[in-house]
N, C-alpha and C. Protein backbone atom coordinates (compact mmCIF):
# COMPACT_ATOMS: atom_id res chain seq x y z
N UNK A 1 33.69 39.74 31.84
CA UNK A 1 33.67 38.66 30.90
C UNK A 1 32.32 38.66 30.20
N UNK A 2 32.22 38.83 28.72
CA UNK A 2 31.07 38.70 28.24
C UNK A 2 31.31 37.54 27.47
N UNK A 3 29.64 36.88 27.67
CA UNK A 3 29.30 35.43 27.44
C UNK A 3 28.23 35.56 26.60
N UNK A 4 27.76 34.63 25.86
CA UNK A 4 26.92 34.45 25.09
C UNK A 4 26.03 33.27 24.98
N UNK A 5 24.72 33.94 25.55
CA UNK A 5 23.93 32.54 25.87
C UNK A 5 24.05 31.86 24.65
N UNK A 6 23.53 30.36 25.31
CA UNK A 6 23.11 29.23 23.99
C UNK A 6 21.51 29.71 23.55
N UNK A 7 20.89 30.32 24.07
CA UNK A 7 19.63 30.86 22.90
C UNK A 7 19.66 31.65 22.01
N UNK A 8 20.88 32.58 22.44
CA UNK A 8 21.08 33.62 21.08
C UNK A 8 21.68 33.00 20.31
N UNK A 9 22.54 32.31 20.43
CA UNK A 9 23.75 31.73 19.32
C UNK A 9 22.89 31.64 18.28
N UNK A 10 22.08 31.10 17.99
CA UNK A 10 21.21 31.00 16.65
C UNK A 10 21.25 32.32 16.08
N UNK A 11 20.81 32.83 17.05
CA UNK A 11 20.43 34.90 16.28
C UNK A 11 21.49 35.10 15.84
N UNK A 12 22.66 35.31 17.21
CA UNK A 12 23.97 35.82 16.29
C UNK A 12 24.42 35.14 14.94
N UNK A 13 24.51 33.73 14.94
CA UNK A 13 24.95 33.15 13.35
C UNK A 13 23.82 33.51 12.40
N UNK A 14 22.18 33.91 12.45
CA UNK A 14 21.77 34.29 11.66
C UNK A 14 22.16 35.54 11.16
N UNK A 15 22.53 36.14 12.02
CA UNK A 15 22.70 37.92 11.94
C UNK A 15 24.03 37.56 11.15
N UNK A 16 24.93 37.20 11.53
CA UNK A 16 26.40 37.02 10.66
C UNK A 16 26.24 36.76 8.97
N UNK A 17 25.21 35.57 9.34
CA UNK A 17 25.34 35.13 7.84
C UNK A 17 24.32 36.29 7.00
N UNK A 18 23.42 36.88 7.38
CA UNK A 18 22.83 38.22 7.14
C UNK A 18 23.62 38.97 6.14
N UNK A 19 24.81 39.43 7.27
CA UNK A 19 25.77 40.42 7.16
C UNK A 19 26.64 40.28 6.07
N UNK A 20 27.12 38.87 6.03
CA UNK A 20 27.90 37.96 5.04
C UNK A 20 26.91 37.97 3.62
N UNK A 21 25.74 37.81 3.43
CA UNK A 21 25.00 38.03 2.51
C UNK A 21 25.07 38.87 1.67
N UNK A 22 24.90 40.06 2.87
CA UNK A 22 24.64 41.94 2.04
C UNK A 22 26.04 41.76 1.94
N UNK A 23 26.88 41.72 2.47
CA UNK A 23 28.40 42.26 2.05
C UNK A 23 28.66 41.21 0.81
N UNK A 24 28.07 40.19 -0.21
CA UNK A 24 28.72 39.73 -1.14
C UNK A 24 27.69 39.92 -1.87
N UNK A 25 26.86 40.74 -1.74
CA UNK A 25 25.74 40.76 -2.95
C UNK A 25 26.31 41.63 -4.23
N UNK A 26 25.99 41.19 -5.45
CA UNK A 26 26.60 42.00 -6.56
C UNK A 26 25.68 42.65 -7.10
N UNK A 27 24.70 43.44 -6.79
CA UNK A 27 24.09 44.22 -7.16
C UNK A 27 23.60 45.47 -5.70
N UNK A 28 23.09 46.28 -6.04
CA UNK A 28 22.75 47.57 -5.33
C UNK A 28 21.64 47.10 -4.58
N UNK A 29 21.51 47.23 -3.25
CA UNK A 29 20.49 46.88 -2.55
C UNK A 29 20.36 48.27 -1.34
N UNK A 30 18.98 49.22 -1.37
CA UNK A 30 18.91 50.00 -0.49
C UNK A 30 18.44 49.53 0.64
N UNK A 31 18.43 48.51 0.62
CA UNK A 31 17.28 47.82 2.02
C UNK A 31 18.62 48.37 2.96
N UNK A 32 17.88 48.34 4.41
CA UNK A 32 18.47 48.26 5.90
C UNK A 32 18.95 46.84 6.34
N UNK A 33 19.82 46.77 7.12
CA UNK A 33 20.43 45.51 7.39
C UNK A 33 19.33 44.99 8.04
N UNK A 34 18.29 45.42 8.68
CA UNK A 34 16.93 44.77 9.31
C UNK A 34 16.65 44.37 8.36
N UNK A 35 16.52 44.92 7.33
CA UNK A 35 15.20 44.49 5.94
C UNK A 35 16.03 43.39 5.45
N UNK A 36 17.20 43.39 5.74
CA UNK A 36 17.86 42.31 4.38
C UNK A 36 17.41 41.13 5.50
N UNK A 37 17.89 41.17 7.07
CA UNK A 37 17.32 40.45 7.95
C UNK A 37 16.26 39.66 8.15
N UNK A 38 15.02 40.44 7.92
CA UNK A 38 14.12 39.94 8.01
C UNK A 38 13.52 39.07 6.60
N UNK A 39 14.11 40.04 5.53
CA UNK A 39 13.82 38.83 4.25
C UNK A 39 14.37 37.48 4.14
N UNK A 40 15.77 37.89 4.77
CA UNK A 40 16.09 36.26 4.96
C UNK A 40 15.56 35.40 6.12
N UNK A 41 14.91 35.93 6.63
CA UNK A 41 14.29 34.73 7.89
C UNK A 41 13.33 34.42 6.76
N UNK A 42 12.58 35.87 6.40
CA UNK A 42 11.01 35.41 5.85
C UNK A 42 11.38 34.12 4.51
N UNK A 43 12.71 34.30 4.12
CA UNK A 43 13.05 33.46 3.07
C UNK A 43 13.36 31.79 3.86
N UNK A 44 13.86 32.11 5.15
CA UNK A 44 14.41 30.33 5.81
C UNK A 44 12.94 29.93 5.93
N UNK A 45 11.83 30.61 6.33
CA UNK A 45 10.63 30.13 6.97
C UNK A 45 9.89 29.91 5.51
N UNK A 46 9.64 30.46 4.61
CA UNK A 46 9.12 29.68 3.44
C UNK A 46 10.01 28.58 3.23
N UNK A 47 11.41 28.26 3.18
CA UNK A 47 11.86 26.96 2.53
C UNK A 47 11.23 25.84 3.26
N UNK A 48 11.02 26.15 4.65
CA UNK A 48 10.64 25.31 5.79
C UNK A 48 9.51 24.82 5.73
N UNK A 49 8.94 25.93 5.26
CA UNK A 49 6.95 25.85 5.25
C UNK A 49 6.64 24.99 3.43
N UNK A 50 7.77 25.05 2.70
CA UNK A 50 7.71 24.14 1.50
C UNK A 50 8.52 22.75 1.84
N UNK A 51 9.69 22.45 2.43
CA UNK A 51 10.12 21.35 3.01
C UNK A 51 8.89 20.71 3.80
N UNK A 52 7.88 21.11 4.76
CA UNK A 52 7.18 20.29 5.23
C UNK A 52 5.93 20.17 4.55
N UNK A 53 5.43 20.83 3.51
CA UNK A 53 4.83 20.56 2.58
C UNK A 53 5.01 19.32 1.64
N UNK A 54 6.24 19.18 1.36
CA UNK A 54 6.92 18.42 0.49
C UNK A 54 6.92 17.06 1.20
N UNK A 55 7.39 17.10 2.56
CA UNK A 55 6.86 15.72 3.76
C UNK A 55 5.71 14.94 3.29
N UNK A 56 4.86 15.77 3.98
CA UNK A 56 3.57 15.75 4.11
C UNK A 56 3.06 14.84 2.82
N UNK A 57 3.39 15.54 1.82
CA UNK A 57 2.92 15.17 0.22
C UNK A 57 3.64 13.29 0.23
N UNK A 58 4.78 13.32 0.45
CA UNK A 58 5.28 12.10 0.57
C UNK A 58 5.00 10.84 1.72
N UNK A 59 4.60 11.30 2.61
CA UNK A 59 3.95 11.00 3.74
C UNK A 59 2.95 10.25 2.89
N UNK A 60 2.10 11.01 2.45
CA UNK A 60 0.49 10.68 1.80
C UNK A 60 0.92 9.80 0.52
N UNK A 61 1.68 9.71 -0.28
CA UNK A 61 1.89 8.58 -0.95
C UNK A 61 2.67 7.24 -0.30
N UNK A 62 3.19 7.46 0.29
CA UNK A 62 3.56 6.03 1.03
C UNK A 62 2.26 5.45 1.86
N UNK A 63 1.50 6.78 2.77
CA UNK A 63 0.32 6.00 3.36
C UNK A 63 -0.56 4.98 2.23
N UNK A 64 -0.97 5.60 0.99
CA UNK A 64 -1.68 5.35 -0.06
C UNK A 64 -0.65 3.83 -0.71
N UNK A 65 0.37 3.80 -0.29
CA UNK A 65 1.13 2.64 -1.20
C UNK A 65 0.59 1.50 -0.32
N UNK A 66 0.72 1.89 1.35
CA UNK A 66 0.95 0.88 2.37
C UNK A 66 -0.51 0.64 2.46
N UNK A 67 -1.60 1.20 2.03
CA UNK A 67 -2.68 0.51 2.17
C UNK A 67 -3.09 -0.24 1.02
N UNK A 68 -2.78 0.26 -0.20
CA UNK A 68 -2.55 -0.31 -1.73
C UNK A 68 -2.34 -2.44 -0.83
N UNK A 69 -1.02 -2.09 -0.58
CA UNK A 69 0.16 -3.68 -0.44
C UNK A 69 -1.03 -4.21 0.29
N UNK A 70 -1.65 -3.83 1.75
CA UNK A 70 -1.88 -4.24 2.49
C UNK A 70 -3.42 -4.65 2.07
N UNK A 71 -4.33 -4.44 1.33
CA UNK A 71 -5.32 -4.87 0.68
C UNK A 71 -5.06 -5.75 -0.23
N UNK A 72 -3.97 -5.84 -1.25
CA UNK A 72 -3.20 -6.89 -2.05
C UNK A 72 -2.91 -7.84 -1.24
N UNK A 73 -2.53 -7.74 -0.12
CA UNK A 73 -2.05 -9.00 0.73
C UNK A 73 -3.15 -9.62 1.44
N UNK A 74 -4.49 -8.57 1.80
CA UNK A 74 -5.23 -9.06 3.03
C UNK A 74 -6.07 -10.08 1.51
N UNK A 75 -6.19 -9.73 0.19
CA UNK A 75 -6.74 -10.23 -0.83
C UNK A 75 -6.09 -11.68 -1.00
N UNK A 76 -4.80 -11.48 -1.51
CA UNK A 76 -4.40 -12.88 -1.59
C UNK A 76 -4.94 -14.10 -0.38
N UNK A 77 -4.84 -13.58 0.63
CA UNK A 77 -4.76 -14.39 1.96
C UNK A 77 -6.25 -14.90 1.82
N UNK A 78 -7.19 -13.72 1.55
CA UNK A 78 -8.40 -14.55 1.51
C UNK A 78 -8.75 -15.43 0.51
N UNK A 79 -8.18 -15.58 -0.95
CA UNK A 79 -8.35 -16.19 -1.74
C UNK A 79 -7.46 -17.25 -1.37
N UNK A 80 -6.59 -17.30 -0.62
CA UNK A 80 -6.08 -18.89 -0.14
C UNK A 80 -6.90 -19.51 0.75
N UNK A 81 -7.45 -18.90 1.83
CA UNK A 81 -8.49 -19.33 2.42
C UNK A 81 -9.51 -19.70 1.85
N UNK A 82 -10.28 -19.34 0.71
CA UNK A 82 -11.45 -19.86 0.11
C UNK A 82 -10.84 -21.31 -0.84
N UNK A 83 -9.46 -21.32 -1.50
CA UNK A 83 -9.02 -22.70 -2.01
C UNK A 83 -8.96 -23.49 -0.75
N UNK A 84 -8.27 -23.26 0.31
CA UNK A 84 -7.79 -24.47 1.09
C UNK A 84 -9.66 -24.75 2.12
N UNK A 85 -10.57 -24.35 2.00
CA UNK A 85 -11.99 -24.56 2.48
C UNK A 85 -12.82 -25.11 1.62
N UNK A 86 -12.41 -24.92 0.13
CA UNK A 86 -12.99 -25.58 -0.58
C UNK A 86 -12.40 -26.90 -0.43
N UNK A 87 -10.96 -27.13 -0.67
CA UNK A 87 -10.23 -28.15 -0.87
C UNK A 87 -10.78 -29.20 -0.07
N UNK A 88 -10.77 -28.33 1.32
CA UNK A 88 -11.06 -29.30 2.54
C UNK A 88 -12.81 -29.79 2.17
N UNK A 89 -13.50 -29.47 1.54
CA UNK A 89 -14.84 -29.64 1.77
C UNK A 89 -15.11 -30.26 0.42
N UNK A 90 -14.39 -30.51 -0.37
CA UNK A 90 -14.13 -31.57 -1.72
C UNK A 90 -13.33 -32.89 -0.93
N UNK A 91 -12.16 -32.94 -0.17
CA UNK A 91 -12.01 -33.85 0.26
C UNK A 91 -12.92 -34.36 1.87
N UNK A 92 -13.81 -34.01 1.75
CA UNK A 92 -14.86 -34.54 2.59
C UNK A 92 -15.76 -34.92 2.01
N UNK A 93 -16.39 -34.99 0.88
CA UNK A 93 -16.97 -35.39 0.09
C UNK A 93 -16.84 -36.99 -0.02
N UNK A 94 -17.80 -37.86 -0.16
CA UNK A 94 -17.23 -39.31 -0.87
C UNK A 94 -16.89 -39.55 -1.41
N UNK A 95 -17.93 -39.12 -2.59
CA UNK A 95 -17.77 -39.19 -4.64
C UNK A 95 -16.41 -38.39 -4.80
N UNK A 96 -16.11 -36.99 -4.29
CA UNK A 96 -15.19 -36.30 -4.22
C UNK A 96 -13.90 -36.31 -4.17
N UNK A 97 -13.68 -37.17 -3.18
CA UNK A 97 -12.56 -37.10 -2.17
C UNK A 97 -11.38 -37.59 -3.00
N UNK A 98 -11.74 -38.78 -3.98
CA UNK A 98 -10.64 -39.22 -4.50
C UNK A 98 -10.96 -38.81 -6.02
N UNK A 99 -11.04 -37.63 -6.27
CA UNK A 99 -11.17 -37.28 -7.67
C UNK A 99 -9.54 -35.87 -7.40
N UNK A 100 -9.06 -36.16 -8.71
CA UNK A 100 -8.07 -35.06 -8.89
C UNK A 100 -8.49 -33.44 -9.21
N UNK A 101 -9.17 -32.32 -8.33
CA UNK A 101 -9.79 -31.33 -8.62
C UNK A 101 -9.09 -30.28 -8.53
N UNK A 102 -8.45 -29.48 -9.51
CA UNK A 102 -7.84 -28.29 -9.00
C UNK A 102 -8.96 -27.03 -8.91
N UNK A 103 -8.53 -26.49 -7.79
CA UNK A 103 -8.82 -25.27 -7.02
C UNK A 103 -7.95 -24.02 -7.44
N UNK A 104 -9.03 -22.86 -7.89
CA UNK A 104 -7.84 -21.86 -8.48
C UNK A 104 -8.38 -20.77 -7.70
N UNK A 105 -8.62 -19.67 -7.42
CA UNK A 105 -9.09 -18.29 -6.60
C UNK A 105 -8.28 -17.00 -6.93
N UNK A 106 -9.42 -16.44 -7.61
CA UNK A 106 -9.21 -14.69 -7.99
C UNK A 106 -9.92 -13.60 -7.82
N UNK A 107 -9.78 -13.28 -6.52
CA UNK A 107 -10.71 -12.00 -6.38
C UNK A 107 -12.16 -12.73 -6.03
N UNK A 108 -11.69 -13.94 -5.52
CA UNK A 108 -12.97 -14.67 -4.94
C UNK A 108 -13.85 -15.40 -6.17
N UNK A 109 -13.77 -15.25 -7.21
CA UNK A 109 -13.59 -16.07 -8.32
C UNK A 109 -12.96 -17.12 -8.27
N UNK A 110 -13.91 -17.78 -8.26
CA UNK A 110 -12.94 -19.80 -8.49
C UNK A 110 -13.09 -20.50 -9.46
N UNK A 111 -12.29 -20.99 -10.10
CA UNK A 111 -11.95 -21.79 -11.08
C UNK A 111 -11.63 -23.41 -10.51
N UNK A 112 -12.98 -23.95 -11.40
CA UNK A 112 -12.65 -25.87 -10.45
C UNK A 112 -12.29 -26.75 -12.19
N UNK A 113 -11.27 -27.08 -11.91
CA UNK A 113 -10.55 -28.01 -13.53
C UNK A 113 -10.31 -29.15 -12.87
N UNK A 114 -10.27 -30.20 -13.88
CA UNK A 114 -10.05 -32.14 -13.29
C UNK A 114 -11.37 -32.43 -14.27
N UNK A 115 -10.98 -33.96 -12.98
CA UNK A 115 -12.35 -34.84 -13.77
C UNK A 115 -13.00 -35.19 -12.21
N UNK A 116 -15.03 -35.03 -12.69
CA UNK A 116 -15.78 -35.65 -12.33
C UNK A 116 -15.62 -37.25 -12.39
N UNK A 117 -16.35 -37.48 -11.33
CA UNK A 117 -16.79 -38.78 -11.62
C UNK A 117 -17.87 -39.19 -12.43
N UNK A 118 -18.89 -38.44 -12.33
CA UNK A 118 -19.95 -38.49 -12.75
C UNK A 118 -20.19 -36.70 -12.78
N UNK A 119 -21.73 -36.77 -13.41
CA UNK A 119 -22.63 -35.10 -13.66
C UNK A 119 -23.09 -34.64 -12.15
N UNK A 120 -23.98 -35.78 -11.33
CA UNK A 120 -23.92 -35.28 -9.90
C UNK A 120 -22.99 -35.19 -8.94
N UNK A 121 -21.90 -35.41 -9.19
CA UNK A 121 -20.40 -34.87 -8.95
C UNK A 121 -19.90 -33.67 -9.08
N UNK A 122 -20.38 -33.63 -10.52
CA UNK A 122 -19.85 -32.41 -11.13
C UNK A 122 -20.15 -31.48 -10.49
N UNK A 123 -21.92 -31.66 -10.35
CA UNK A 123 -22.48 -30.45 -9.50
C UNK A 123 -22.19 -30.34 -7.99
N UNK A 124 -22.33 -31.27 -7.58
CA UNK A 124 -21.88 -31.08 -6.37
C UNK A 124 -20.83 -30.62 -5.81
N UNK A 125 -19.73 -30.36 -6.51
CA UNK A 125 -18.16 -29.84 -6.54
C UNK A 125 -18.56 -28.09 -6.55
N UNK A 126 -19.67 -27.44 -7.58
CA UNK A 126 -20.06 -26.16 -7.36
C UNK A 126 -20.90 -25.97 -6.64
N UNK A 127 -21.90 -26.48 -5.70
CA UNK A 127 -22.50 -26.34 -4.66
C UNK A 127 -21.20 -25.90 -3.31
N UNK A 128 -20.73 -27.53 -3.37
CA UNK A 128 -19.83 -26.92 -2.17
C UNK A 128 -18.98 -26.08 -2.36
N UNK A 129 -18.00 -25.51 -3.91
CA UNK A 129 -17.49 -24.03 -3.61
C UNK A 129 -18.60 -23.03 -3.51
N UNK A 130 -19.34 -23.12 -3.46
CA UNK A 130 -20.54 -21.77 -3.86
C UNK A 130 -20.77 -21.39 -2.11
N UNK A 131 -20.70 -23.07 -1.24
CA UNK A 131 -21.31 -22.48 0.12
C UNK A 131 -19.83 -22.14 0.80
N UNK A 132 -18.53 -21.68 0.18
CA UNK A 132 -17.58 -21.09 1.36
C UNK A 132 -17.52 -19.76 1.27
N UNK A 133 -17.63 -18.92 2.04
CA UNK A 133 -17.68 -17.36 2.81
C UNK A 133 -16.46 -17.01 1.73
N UNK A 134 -17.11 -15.87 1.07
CA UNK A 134 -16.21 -15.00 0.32
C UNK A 134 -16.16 -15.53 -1.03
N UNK A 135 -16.54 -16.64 -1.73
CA UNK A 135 -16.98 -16.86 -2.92
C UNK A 135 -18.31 -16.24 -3.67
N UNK A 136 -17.44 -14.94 -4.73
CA UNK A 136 -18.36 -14.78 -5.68
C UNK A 136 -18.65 -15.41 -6.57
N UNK A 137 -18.31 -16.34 -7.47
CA UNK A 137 -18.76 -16.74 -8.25
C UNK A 137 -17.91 -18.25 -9.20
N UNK A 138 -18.21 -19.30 -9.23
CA UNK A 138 -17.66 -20.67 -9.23
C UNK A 138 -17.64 -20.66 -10.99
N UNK A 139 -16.46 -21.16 -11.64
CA UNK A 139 -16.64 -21.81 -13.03
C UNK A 139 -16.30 -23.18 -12.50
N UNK A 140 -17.10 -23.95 -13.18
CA UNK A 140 -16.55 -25.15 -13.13
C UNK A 140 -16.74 -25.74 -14.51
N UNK A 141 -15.07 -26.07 -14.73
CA UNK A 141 -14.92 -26.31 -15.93
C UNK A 141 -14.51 -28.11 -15.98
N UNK A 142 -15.07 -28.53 -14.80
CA UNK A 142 -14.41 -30.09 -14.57
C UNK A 142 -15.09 -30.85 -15.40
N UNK A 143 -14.41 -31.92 -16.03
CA UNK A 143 -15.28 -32.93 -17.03
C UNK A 143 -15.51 -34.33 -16.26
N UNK A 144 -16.17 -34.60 -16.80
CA UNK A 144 -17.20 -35.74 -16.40
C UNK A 144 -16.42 -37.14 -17.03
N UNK A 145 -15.91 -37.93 -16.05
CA UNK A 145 -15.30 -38.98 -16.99
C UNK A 145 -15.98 -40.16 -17.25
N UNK A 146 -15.39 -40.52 -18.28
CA UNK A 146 -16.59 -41.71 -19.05
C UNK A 146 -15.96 -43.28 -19.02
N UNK A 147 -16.84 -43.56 -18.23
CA UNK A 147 -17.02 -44.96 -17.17
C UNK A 147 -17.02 -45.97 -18.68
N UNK A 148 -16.16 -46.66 -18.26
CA UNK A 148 -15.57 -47.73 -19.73
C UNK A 148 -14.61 -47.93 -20.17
């Protein structure tokens, strides 16, 4: 009884389809059934060695996307954190507390719109965004309302 290991099986269906190759080729080929053999491995092992090339390449743009999102997100998060610290540290304020102040944050850029109560209000509204962690740089465009 002849048997056929499961390690050759690969060889033999390569060798078949080999065989199957040269026997439907439409042109003249002097190569040896080795040579046609071995060009077609050398041909499966380049598609292989360009398939994982081709991975790889895709691999590296998704890594590059997922750190892209994930800096966009770790960004947003901190610019909510610098509104809701300001917020909190405007409503701790006296003069402050009951003034209508919007809080805006971009890239750590803050934007303060409403009304003052007064000019040492005013300022004091960009002091305290100026002292929360991660604020570059405060507009304050709040107006000063006029008592009367």
């Amino acid at each position: 009884m002849n048997r056929t290991t499961p390690s050759r099986a690969p060889l033999i269906g390569t060798l078949a389809l080999a065989a199957a190759l040269a026997a439907c080729g439409k042109h003249e080929d002097d190569r040896t059934a080795g040579q046609k053999l071995d060009g077609a491995i050398a041909e499966a092992k380049q598609a292989g060695a360009d398939a994982k090339a081709e991975a790889g390449q895709a691999m590296d743009r998704a890594e590059n996307k997922l750190k892209d999102t994930t800096a966009a997100a770790s960004e947003a998060v901190t610019d909510a954190a610098i509104v809701t610290k300001i917020n909190a540290a405007l409503m701790a304020d006296d003069r402050l507390k009951a003034t209508k102040i919007d809080v805006r944050a971009e890239d750590g850029r803050v934007t303060l719109t409403g009304t003052a109560p007064d000019a040492g209000s005013q300022a004091r509204a960009t002091t305290l965004a100026s002292a929360v962690n991660g604020v570059r740089s405060v507009d304050n465009q709040l107006v000063v309302a006029r008592n009367g």
